[in-house]
C-alpha atoms as a PDB file:
ATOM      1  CA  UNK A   1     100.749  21.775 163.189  1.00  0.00           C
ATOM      2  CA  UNK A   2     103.824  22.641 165.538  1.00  0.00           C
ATOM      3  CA  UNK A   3     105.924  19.849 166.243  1.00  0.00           C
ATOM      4  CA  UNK A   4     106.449  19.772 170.096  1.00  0.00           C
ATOM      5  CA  UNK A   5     108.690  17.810 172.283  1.00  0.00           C
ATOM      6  CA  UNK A   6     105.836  15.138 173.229  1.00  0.00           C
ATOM      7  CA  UNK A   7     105.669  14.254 169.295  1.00  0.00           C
ATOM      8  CA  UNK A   8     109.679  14.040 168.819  1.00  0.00           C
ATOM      9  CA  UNK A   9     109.839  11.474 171.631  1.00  0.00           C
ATOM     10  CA  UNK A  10     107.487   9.197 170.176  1.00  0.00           C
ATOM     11  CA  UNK A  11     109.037   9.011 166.712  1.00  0.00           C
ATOM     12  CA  UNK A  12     112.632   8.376 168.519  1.00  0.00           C
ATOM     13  CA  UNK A  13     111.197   5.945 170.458  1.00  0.00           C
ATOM     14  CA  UNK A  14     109.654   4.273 167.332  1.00  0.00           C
ATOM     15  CA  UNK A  15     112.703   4.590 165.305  1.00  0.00           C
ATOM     16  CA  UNK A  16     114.466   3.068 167.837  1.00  0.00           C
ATOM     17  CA  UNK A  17     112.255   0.169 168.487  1.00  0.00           C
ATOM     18  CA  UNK A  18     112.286  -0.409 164.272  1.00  0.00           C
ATOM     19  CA  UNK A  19     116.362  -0.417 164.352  1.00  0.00           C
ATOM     20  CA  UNK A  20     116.566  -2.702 167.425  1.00  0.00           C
ATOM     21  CA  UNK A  21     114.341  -5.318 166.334  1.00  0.00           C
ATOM     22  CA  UNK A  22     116.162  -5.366 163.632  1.00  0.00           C
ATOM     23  CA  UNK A  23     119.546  -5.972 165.556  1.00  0.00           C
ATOM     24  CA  UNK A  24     117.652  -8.519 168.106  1.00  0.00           C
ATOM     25  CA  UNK A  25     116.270 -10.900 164.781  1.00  0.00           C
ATOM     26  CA  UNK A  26     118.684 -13.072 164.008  1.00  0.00           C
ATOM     27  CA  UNK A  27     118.439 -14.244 160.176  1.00  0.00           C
ATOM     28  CA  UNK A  28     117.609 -17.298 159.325  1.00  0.00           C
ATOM     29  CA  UNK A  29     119.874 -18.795 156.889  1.00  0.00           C
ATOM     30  CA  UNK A  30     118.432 -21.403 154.295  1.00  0.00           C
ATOM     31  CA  UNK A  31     121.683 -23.378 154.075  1.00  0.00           C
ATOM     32  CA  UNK A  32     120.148 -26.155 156.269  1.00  0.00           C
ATOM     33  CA  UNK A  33     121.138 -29.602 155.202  1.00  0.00           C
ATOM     34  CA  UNK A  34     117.698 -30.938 153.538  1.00  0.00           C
ATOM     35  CA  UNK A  35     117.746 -35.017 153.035  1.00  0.00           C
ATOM     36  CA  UNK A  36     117.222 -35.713 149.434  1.00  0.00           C
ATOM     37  CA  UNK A  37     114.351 -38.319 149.154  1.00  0.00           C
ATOM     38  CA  UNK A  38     114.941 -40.490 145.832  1.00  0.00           C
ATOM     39  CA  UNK A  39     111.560 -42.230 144.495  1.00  0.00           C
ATOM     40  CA  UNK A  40     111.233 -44.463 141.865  1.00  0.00           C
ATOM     41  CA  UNK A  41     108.407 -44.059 139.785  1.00  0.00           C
ATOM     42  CA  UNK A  42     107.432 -47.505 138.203  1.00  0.00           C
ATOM     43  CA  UNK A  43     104.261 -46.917 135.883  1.00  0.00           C
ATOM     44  CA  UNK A  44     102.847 -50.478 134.575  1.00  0.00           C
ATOM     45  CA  UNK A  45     100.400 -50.379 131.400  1.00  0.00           C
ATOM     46  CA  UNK A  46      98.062 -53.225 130.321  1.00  0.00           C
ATOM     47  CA  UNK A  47      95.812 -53.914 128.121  1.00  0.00           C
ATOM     48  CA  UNK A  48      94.078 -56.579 130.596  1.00  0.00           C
ATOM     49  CA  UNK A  49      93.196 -55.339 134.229  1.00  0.00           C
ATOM     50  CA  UNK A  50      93.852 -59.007 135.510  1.00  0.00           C
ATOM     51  CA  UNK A  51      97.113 -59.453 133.651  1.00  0.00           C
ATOM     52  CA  UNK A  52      98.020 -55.597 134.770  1.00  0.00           C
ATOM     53  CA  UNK A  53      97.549 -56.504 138.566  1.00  0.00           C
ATOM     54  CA  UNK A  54      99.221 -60.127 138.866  1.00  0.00           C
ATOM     55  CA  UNK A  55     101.873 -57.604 137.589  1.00  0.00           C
ATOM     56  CA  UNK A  56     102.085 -54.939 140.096  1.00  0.00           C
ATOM     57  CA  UNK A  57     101.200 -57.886 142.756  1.00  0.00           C
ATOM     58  CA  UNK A  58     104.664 -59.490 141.293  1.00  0.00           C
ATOM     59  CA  UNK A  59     106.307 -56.105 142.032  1.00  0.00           C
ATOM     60  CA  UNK A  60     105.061 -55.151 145.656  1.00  0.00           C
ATOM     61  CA  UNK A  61     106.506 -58.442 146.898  1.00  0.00           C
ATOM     62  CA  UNK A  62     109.788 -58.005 145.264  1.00  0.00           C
ATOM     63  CA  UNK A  63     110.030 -54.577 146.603  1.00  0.00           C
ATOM     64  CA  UNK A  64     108.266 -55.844 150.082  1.00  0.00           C
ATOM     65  CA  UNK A  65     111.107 -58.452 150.383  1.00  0.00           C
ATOM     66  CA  UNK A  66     113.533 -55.718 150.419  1.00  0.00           C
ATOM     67  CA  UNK A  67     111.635 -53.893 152.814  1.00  0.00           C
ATOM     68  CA  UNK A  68     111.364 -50.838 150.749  1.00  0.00           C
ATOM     69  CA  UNK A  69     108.949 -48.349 151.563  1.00  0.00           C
ATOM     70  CA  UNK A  70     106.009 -48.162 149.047  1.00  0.00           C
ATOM     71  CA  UNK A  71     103.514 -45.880 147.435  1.00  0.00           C
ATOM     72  CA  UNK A  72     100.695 -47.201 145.955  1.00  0.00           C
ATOM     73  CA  UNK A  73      99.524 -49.170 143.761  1.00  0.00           C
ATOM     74  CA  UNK A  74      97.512 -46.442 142.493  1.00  0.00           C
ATOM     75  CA  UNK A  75      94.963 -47.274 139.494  1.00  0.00           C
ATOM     76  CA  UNK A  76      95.305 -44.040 136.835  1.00  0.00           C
ATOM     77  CA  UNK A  77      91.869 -43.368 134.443  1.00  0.00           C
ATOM     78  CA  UNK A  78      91.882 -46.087 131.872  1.00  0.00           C
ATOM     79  CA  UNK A  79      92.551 -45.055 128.315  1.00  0.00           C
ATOM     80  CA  UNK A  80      89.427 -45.512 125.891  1.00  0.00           C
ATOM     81  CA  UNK A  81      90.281 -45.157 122.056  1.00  0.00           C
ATOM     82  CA  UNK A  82      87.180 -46.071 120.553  1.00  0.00           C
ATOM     83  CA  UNK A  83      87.048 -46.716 116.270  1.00  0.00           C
ATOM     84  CA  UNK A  84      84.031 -46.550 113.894  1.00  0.00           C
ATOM     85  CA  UNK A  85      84.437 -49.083 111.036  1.00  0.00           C
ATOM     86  CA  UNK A  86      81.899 -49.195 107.737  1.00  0.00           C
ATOM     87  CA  UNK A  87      80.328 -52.700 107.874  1.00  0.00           C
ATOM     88  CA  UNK A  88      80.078 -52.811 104.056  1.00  0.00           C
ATOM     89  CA  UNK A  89      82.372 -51.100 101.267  1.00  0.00           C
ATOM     90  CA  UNK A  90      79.761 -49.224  99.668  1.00  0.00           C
ATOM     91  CA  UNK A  91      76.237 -49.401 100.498  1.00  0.00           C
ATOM     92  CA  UNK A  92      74.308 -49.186 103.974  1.00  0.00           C
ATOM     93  CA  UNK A  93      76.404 -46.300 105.494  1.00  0.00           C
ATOM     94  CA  UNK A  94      74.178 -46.314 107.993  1.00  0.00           C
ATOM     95  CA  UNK A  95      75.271 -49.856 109.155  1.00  0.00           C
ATOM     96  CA  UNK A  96      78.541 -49.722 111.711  1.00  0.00           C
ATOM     97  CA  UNK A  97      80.788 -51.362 113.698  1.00  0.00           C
ATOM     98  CA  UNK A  98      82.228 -49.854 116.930  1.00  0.00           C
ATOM     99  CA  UNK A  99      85.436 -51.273 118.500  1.00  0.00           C
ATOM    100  CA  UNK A 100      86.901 -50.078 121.683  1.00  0.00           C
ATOM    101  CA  UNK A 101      91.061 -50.771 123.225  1.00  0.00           C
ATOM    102  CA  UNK A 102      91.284 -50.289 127.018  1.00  0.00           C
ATOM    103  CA  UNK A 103      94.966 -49.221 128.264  1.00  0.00           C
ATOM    104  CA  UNK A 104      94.952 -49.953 132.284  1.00  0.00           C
ATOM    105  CA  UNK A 105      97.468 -48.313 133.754  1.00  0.00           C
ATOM    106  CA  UNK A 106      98.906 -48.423 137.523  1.00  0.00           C
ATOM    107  CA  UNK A 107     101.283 -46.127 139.468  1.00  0.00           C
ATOM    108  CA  UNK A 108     104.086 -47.040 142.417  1.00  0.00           C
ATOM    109  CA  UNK A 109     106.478 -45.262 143.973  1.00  0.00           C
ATOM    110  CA  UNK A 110     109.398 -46.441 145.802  1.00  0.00           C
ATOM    111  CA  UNK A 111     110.486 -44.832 148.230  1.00  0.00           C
ATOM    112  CA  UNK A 112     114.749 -44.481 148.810  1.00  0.00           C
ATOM    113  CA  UNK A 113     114.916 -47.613 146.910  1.00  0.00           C
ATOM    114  CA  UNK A 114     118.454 -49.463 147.261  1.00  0.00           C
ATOM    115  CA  UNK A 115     120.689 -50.608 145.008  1.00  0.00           C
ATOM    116  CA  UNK A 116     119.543 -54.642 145.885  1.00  0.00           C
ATOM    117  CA  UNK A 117     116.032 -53.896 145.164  1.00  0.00           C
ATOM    118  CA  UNK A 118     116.721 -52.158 141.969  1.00  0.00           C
ATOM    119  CA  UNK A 119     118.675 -55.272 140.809  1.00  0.00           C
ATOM    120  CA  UNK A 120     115.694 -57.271 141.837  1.00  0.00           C
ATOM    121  CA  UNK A 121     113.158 -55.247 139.967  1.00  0.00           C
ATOM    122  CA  UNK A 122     115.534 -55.454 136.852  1.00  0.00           C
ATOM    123  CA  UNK A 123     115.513 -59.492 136.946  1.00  0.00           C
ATOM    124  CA  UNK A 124     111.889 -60.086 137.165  1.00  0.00           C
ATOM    125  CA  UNK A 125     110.062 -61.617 134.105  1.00  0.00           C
ATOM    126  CA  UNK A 126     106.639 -60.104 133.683  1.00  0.00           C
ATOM    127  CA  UNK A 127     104.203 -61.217 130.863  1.00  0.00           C
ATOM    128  CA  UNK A 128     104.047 -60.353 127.770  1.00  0.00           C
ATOM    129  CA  UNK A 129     101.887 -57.070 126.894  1.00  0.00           C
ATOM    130  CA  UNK A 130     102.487 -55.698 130.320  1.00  0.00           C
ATOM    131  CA  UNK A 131     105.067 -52.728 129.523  1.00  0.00           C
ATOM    132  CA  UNK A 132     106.625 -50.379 132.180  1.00  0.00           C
ATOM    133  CA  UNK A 133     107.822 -46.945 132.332  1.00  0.00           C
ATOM    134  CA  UNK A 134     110.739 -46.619 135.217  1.00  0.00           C
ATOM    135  CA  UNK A 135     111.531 -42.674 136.776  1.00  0.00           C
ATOM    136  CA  UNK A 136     114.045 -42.021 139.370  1.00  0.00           C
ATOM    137  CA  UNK A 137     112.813 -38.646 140.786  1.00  0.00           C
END
């Protein structure tokens, strides 16, 4: 197939149009100053539900009367570890006991928490078997 004059035109123009989009498209630069968000995680484990949320209730209006900005509480799958037991030593295998130990567990985040409210969360006095787990992210 000959190439003609019709044919060269139209591949200039096309190389042309490729080069100057090129030029016109100015690059965007991913140095943009991005606000870092700091959470803090607070995870809250119980072996009683009611015990678990008077806990987390505690916690909300500590962080509410700092006027922090809050996440949650979020209720995470409860833990089931469940544990066979003989009845007798040994006769009547066939007669069992079955216990069963619920963890609750609860999720908040904290959103740009500040140094007051951290303080505050650190002086509270929670009951005992209520643990927590603390994450700045």
């Amino acid at each position: 197939m000959p190439i003609t004059e019709a044919t060269k035109k139209t591949t200039i123009k096309k190389t042309v149009k490729k080069t100057a989009d090129k030029e016109v498209a100015p690059k965007k630069k991913k140095t943009a100053a991005r606000e870092e968000i700091q959470k803090l995680r607070i995870r809250v484990t119980a072996y009683e539900h009611k015990l678990l949320d008077a806990s987390v209730k505690q916690i909300l209006d500590t962080a509410l009367r700092y006027n922090a900005t809050l996440w949650g509480p979020v209720p995470l799958p409860t833990e089931i570890k469940k544990y066979t037991v003989n009845r007798s030593t040994f006769v009547h295998k066939d007669s069992r006991e079955q216990f069963e130990m619920r963890t609750h567990k609860r999720l908040i985040d904290i959103i740009n928490p500040t140094p007051p409210l951290i303080e505050a969360l650190t002086n509270l006095t929670l009951p005992s078997g209520v643990s927590i787990d603390v994450k700045m992210l």
